[in-house]
PDB file of N, CA and C in Angstrom:
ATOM      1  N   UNK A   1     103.859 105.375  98.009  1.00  0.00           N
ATOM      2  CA  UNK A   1     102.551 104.803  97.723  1.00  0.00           C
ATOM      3  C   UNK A   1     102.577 104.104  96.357  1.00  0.00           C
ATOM      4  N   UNK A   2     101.969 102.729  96.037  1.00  0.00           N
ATOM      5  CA  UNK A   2     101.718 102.112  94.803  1.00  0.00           C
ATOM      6  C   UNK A   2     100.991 102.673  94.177  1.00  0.00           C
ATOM      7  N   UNK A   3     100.593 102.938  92.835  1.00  0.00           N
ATOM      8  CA  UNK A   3     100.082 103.442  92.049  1.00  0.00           C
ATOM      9  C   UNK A   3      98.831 102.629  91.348  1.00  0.00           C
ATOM     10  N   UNK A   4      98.158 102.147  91.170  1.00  0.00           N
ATOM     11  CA  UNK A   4      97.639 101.087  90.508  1.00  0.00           C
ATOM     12  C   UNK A   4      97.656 101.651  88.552  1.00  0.00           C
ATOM     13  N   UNK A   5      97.206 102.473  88.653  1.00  0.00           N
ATOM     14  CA  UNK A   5      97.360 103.067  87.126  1.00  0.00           C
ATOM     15  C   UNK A   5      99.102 102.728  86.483  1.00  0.00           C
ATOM     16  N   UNK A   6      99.570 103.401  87.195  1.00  0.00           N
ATOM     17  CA  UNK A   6     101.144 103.021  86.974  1.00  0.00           C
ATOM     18  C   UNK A   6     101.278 101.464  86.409  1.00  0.00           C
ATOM     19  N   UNK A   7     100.733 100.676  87.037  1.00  0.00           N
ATOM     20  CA  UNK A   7     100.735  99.399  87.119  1.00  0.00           C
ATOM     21  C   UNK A   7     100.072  98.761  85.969  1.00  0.00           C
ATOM     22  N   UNK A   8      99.312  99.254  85.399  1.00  0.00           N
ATOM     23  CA  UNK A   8      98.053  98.968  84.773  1.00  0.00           C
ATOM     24  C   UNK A   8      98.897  99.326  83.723  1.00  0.00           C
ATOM     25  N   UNK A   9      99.634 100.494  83.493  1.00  0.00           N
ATOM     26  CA  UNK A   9     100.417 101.397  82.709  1.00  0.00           C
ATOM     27  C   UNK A   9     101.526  99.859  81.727  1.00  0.00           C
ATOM     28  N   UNK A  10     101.982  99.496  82.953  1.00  0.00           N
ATOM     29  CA  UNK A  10     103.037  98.786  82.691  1.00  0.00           C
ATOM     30  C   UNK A  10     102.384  97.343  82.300  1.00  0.00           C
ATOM     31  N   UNK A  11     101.302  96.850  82.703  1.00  0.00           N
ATOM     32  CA  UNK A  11     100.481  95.802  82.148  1.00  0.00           C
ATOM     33  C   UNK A  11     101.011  96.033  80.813  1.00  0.00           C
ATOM     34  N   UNK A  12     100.113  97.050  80.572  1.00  0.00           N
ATOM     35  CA  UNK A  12      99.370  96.812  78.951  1.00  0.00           C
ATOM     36  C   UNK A  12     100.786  97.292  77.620  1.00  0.00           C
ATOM     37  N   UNK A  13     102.003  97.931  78.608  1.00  0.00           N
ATOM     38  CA  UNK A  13     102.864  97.695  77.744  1.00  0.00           C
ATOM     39  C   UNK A  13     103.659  96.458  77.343  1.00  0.00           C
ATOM     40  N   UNK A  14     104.066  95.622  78.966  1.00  0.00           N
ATOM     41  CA  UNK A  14     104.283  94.231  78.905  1.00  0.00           C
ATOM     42  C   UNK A  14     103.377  93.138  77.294  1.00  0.00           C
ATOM     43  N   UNK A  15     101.954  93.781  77.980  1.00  0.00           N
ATOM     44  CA  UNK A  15     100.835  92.671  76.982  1.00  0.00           C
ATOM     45  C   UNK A  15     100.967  92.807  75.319  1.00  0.00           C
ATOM     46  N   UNK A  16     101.397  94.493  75.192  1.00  0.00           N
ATOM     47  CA  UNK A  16     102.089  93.959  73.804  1.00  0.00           C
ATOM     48  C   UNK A  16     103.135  93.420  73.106  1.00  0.00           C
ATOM     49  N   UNK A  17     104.019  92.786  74.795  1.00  0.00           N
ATOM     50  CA  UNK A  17     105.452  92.424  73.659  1.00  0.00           C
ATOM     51  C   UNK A  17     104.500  90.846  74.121  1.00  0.00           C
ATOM     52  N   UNK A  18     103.916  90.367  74.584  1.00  0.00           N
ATOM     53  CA  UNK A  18     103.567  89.265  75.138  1.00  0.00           C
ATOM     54  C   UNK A  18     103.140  88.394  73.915  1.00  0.00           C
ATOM     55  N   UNK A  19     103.944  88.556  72.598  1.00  0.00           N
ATOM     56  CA  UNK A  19     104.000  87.742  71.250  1.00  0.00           C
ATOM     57  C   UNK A  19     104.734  87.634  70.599  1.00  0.00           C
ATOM     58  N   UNK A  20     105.188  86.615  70.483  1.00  0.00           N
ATOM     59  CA  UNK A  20     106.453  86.370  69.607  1.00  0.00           C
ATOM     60  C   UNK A  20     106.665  86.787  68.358  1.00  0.00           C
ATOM     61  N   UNK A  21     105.664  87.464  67.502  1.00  0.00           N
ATOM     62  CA  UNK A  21     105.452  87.949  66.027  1.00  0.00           C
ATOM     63  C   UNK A  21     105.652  89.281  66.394  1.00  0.00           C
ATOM     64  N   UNK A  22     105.180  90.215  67.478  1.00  0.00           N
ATOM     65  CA  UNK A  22     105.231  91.266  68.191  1.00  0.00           C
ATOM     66  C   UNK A  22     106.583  91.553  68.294  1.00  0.00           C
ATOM     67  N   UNK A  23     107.479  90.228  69.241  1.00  0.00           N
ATOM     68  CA  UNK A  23     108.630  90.564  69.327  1.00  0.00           C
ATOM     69  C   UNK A  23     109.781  90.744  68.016  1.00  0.00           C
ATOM     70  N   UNK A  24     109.150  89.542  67.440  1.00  0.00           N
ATOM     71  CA  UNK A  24     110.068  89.643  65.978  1.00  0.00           C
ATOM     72  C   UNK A  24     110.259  91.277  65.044  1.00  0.00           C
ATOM     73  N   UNK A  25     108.673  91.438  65.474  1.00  0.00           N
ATOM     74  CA  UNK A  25     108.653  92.474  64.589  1.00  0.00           C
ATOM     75  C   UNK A  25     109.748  94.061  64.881  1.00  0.00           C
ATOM     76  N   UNK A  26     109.671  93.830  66.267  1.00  0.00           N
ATOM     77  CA  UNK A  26     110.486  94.797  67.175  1.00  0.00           C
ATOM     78  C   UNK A  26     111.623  94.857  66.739  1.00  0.00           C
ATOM     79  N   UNK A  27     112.192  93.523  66.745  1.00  0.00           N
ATOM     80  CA  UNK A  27     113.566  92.896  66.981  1.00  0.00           C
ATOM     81  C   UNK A  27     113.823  93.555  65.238  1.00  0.00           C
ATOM     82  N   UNK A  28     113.133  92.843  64.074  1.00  0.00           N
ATOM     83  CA  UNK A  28     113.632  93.240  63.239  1.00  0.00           C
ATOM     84  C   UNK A  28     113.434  94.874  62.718  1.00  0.00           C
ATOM     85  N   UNK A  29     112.605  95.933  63.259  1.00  0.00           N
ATOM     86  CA  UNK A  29     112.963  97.173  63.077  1.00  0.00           C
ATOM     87  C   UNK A  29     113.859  98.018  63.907  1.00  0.00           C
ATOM     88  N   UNK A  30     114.486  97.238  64.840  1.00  0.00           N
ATOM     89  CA  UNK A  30     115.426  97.732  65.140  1.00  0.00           C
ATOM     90  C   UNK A  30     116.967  98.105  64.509  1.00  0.00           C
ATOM     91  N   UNK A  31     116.820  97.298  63.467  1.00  0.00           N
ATOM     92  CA  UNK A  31     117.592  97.441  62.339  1.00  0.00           C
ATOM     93  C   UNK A  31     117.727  98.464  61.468  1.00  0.00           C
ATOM     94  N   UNK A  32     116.393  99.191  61.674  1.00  0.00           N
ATOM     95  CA  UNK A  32     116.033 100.740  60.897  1.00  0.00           C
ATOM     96  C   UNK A  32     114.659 100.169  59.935  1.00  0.00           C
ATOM     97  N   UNK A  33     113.701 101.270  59.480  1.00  0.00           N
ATOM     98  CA  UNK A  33     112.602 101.765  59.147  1.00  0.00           C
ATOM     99  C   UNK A  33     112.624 100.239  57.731  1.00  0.00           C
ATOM    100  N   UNK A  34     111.421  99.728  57.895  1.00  0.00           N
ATOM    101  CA  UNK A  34     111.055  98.691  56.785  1.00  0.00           C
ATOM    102  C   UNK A  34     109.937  99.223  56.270  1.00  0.00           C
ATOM    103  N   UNK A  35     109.342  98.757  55.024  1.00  0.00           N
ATOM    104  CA  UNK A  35     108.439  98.793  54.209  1.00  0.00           C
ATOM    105  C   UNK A  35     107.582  97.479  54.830  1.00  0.00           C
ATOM    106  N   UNK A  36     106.025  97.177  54.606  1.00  0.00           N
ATOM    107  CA  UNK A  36     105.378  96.654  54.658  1.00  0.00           C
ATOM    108  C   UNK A  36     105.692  95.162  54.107  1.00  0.00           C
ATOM    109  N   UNK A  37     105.957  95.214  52.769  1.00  0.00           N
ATOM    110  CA  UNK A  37     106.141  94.130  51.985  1.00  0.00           C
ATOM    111  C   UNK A  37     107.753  93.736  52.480  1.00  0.00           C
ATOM    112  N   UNK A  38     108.578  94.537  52.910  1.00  0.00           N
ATOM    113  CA  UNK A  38     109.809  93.949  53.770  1.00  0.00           C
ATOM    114  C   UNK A  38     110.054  92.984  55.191  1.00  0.00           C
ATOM    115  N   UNK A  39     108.807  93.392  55.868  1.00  0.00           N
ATOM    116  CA  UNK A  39     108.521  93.014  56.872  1.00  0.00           C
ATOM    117  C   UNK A  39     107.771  91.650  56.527  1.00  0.00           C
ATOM    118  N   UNK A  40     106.894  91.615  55.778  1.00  0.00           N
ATOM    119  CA  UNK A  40     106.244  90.363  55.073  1.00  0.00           C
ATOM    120  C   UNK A  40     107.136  89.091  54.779  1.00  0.00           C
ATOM    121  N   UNK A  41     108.131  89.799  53.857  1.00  0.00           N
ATOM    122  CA  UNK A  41     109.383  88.823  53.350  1.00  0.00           C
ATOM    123  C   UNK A  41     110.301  88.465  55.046  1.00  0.00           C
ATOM    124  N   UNK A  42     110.611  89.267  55.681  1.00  0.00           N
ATOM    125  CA  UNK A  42     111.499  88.940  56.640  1.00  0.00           C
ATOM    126  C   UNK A  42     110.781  88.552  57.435  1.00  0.00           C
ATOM    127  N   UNK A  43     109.279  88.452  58.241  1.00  0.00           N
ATOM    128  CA  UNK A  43     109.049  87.440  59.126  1.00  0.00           C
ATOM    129  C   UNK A  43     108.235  86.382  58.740  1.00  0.00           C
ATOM    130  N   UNK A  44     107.551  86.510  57.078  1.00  0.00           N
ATOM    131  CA  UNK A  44     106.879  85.202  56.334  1.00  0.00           C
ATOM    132  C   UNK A  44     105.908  84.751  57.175  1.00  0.00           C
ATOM    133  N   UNK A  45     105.257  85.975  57.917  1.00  0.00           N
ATOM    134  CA  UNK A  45     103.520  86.430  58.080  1.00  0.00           C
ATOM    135  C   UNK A  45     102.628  86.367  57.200  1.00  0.00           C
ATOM    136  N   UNK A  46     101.544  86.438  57.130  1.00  0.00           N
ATOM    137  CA  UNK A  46     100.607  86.262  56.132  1.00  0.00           C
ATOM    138  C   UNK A  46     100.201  88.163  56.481  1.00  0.00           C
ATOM    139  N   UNK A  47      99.495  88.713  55.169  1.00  0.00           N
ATOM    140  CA  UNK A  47      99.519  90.409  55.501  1.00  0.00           C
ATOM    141  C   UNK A  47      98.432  90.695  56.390  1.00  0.00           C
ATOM    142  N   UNK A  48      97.861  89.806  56.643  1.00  0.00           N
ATOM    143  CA  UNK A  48      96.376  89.894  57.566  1.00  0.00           C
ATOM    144  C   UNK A  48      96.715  89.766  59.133  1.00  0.00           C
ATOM    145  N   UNK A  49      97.406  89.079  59.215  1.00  0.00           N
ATOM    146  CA  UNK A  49      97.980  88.554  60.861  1.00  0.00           C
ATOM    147  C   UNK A  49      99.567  89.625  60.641  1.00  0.00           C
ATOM    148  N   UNK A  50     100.145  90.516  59.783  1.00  0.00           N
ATOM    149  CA  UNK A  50     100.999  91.061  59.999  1.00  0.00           C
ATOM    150  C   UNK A  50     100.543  92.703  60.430  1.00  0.00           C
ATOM    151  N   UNK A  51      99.300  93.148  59.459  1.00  0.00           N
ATOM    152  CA  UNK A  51      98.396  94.597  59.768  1.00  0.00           C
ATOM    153  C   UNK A  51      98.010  94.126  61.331  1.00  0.00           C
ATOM    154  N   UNK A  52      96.984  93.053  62.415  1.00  0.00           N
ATOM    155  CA  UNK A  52      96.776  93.225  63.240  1.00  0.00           C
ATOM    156  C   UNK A  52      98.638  93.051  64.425  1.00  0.00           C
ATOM    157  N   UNK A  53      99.495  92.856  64.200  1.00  0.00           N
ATOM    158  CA  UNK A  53     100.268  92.854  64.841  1.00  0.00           C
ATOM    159  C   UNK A  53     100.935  94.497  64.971  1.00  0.00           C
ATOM    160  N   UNK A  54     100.690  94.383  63.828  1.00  0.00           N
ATOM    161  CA  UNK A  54     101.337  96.344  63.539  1.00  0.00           C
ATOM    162  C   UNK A  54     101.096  97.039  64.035  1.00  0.00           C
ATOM    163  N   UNK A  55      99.246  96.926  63.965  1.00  0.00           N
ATOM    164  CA  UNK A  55      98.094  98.036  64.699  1.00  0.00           C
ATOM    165  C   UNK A  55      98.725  97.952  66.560  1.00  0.00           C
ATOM    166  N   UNK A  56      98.719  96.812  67.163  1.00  0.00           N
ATOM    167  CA  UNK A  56      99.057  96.642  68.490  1.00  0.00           C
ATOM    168  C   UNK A  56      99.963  97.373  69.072  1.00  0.00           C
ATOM    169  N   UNK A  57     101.266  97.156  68.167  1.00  0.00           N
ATOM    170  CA  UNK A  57     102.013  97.870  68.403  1.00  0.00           C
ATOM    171  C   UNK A  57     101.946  99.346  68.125  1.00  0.00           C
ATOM    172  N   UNK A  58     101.753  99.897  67.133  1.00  0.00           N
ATOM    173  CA  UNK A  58     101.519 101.192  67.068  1.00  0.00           C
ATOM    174  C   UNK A  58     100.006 101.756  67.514  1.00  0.00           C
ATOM    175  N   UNK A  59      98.735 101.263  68.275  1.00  0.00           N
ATOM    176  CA  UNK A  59      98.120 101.358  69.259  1.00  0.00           C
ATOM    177  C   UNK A  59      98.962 101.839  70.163  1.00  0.00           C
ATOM    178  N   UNK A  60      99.782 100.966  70.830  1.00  0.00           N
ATOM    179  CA  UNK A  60     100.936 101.798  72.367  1.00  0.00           C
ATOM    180  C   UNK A  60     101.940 102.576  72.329  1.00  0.00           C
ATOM    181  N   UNK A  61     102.279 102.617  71.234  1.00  0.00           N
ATOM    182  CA  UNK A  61     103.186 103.805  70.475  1.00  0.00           C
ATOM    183  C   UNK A  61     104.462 103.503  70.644  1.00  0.00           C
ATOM    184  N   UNK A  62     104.576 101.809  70.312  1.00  0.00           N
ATOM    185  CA  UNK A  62     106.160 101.109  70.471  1.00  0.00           C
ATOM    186  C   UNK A  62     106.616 101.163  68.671  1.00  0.00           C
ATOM    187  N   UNK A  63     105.421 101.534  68.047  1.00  0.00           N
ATOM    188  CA  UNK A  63     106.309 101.582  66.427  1.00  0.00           C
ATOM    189  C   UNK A  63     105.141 102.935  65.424  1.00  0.00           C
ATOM    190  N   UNK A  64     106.443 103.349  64.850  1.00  0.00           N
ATOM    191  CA  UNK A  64     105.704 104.572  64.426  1.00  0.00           C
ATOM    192  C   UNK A  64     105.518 104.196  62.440  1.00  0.00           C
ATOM    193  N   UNK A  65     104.797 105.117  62.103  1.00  0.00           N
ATOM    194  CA  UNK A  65     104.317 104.438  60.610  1.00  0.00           C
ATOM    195  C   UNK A  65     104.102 105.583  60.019  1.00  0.00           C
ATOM    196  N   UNK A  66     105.194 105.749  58.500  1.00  0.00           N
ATOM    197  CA  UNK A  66     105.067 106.482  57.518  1.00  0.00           C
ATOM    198  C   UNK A  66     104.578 106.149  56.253  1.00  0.00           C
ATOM    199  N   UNK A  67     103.627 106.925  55.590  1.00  0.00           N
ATOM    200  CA  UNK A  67     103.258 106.619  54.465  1.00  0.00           C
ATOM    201  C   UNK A  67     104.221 107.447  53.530  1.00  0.00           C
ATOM    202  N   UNK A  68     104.503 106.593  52.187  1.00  0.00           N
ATOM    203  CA  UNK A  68     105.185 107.304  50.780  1.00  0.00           C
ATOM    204  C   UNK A  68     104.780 106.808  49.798  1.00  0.00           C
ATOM    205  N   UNK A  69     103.551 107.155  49.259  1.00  0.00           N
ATOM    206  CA  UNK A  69     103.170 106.943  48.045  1.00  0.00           C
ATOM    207  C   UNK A  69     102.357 105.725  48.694  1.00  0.00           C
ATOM    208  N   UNK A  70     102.091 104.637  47.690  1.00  0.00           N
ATOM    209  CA  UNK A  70     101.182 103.703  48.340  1.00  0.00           C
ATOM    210  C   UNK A  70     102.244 102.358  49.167  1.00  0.00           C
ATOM    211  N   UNK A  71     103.132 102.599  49.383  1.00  0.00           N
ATOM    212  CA  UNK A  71     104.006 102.096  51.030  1.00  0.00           C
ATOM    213  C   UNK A  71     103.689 102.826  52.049  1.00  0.00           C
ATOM    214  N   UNK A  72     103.468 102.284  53.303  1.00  0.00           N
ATOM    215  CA  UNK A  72     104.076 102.454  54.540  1.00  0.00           C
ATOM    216  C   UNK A  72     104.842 101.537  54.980  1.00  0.00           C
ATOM    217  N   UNK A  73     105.941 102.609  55.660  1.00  0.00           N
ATOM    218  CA  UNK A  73     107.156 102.219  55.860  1.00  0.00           C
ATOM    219  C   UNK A  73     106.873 102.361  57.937  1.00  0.00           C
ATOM    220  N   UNK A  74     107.616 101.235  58.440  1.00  0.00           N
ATOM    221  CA  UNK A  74     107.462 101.673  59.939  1.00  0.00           C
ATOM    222  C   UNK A  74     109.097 101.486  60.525  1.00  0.00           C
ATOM    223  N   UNK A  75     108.569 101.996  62.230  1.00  0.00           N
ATOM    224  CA  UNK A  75     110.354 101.822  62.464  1.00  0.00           C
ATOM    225  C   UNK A  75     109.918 102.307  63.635  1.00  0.00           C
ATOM    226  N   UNK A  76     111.038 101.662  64.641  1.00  0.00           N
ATOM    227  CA  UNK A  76     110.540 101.522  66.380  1.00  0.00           C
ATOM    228  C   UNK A  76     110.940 103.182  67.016  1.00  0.00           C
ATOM    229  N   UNK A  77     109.635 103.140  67.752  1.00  0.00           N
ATOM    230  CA  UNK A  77     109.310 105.155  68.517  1.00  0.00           C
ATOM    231  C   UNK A  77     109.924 104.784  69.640  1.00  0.00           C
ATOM    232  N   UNK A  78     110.542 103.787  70.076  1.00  0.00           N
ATOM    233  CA  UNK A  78     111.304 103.996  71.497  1.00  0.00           C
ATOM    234  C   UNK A  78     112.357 103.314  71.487  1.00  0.00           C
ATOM    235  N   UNK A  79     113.154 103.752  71.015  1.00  0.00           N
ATOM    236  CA  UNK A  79     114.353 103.136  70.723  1.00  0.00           C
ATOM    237  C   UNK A  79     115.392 102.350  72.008  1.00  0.00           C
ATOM    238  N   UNK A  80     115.099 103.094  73.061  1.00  0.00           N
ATOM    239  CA  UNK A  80     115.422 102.087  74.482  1.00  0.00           C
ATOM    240  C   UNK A  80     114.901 101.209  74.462  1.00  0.00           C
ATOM    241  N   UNK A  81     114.001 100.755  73.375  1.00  0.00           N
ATOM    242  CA  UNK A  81     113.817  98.988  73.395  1.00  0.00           C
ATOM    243  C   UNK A  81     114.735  98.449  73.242  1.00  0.00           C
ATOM    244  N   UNK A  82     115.391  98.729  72.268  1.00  0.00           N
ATOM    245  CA  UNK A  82     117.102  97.639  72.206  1.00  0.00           C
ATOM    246  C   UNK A  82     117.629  97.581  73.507  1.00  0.00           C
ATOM    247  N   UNK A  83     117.375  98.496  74.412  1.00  0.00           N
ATOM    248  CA  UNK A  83     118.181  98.234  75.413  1.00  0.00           C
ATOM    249  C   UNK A  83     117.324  97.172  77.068  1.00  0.00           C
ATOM    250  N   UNK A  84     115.981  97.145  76.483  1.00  0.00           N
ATOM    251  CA  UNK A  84     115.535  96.162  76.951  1.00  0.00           C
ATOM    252  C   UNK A  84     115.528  95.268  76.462  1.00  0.00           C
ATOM    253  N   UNK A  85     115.530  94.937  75.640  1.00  0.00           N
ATOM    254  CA  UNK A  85     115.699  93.563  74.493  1.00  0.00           C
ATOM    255  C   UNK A  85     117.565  92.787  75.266  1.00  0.00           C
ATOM    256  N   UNK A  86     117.947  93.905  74.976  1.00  0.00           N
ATOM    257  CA  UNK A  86     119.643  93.489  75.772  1.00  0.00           C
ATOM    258  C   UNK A  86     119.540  92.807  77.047  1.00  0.00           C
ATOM    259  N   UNK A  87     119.113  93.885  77.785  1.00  0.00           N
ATOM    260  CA  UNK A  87     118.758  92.830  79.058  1.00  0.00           C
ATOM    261  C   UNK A  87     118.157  91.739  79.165  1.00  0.00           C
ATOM    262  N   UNK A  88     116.842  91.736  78.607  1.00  0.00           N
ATOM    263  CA  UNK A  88     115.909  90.341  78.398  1.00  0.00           C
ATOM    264  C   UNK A  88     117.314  89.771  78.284  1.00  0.00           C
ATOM    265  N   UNK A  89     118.097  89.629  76.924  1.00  0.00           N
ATOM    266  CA  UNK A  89     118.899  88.447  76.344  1.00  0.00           C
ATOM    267  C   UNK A  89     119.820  87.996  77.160  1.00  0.00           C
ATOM    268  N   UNK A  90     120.305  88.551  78.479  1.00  0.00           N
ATOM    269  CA  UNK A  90     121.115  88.486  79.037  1.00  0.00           C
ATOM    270  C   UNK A  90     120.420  88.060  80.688  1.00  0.00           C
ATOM    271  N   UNK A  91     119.506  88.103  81.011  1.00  0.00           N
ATOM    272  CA  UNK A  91     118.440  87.309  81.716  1.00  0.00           C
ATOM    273  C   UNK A  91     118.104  85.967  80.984  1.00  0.00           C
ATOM    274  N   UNK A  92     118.433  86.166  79.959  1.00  0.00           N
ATOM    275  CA  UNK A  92     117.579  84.100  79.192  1.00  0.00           C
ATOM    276  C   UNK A  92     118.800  83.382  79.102  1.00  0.00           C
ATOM    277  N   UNK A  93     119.944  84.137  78.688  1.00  0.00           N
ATOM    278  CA  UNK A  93     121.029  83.347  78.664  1.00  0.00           C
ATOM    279  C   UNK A  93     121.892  83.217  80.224  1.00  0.00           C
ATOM    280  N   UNK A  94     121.301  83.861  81.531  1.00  0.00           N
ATOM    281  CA  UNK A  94     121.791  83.704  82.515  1.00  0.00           C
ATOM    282  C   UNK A  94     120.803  82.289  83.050  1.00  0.00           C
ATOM    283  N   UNK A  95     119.660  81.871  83.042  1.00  0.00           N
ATOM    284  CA  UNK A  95     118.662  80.890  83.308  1.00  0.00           C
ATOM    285  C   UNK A  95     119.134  80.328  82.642  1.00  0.00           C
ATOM    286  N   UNK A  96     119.601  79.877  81.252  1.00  0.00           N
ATOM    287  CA  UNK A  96     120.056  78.471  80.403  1.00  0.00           C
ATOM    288  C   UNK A  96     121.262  78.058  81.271  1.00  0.00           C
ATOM    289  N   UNK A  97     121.965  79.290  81.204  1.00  0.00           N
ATOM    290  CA  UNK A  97     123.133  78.824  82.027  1.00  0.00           C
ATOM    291  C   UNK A  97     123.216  78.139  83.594  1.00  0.00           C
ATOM    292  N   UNK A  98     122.265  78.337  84.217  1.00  0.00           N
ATOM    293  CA  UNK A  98     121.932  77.783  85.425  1.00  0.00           C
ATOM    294  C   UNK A  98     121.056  76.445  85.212  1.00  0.00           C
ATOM    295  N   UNK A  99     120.668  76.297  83.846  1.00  0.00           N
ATOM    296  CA  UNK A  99     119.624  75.392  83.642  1.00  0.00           C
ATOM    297  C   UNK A  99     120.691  74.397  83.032  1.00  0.00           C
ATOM    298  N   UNK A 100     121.396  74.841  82.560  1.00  0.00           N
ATOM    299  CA  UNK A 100     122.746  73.864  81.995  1.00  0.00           C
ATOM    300  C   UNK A 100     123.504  73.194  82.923  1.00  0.00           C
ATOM    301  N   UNK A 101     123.919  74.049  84.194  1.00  0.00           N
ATOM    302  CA  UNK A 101     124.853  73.406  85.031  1.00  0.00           C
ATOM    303  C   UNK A 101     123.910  72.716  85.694  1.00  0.00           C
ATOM    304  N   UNK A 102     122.729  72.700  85.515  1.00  0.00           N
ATOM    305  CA  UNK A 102     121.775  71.713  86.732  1.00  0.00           C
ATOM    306  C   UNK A 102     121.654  70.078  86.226  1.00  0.00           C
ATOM    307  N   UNK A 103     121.912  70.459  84.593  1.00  0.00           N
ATOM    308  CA  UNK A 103     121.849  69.214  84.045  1.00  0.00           C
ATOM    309  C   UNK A 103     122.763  68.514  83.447  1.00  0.00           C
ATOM    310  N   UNK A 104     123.938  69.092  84.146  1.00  0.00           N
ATOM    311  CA  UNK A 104     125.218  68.606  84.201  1.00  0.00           C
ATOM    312  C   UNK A 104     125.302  67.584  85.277  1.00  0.00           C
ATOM    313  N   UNK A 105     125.023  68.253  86.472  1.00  0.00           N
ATOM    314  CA  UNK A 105     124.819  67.951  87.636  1.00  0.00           C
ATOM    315  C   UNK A 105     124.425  66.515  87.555  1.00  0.00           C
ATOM    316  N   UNK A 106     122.870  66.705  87.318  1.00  0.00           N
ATOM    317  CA  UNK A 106     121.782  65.246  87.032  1.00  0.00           C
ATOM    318  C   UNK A 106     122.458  64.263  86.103  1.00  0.00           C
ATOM    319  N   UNK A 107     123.781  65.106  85.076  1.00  0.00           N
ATOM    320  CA  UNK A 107     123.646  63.836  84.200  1.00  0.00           C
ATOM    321  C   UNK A 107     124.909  63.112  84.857  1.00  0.00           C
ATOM    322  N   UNK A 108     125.952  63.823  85.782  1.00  0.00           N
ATOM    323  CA  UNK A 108     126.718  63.299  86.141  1.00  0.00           C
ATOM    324  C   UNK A 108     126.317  62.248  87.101  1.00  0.00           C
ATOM    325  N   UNK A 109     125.075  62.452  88.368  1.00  0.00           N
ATOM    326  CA  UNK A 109     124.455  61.767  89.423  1.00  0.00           C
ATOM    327  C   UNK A 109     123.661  60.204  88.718  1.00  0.00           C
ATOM    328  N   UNK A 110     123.327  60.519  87.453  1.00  0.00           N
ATOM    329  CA  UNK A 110     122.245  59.629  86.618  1.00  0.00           C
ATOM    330  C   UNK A 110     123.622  58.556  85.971  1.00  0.00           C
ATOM    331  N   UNK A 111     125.001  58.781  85.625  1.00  0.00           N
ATOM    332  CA  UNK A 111     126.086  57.912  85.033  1.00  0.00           C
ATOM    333  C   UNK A 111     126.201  56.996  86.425  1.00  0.00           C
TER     334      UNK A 111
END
């Protein structure tokens, strides 16, 4: 039987990578635990559009957040993201590659 909740489940985790600042942010704590003002410097966000990206993510509980003193420091709660991130990359570079030989194809038919 389908689940619809299940589904709904998987929506709203999809809907938070469904941003490229979202993803960056992923991508670069996968590297290990950043500071606020690190994350600032490495994706050159403004801190207003970097707090509502944060909240999103740690809303669904894809990034977890420590305070030390007046830093918080964050760093990714599901670490099998890298291993979806892997796949994604290996799904985009299998479509270029099919998207490449197509326009090989065309450019050879177009000479």
């Amino acid at each position: 039987m389908y689940d619809k909740q299940v589904y709904r489940m998987q929506y709203e985790f999809f809907k938070a990578l469904a941003n490229p600042m979202r993803l960056m942010l992923l991508d670069v704590l996968q590297e290990g635990e950043k500071s606020v003002s690190d994350l600032l410097e490495l994706t050159g966000s403004k801190k207003a559009n970097l707090s509502q990206h944060l909240s999103a993510l740690r809303e669904r509980g894809l990034i977890d957040a420590r305070r030390d003193g007046r830093s918080v420091y964050y760093s990714v709660s599901k670490p099998k993201l890298s291993k979806l991130f892997d796949e994604v990359h290996k799904i985009l570079v299998e479509s270029l590659e099919a998207k490449s030989s197509i326009l090989k194809q065309l450019t050879k038919m177009a000479s």
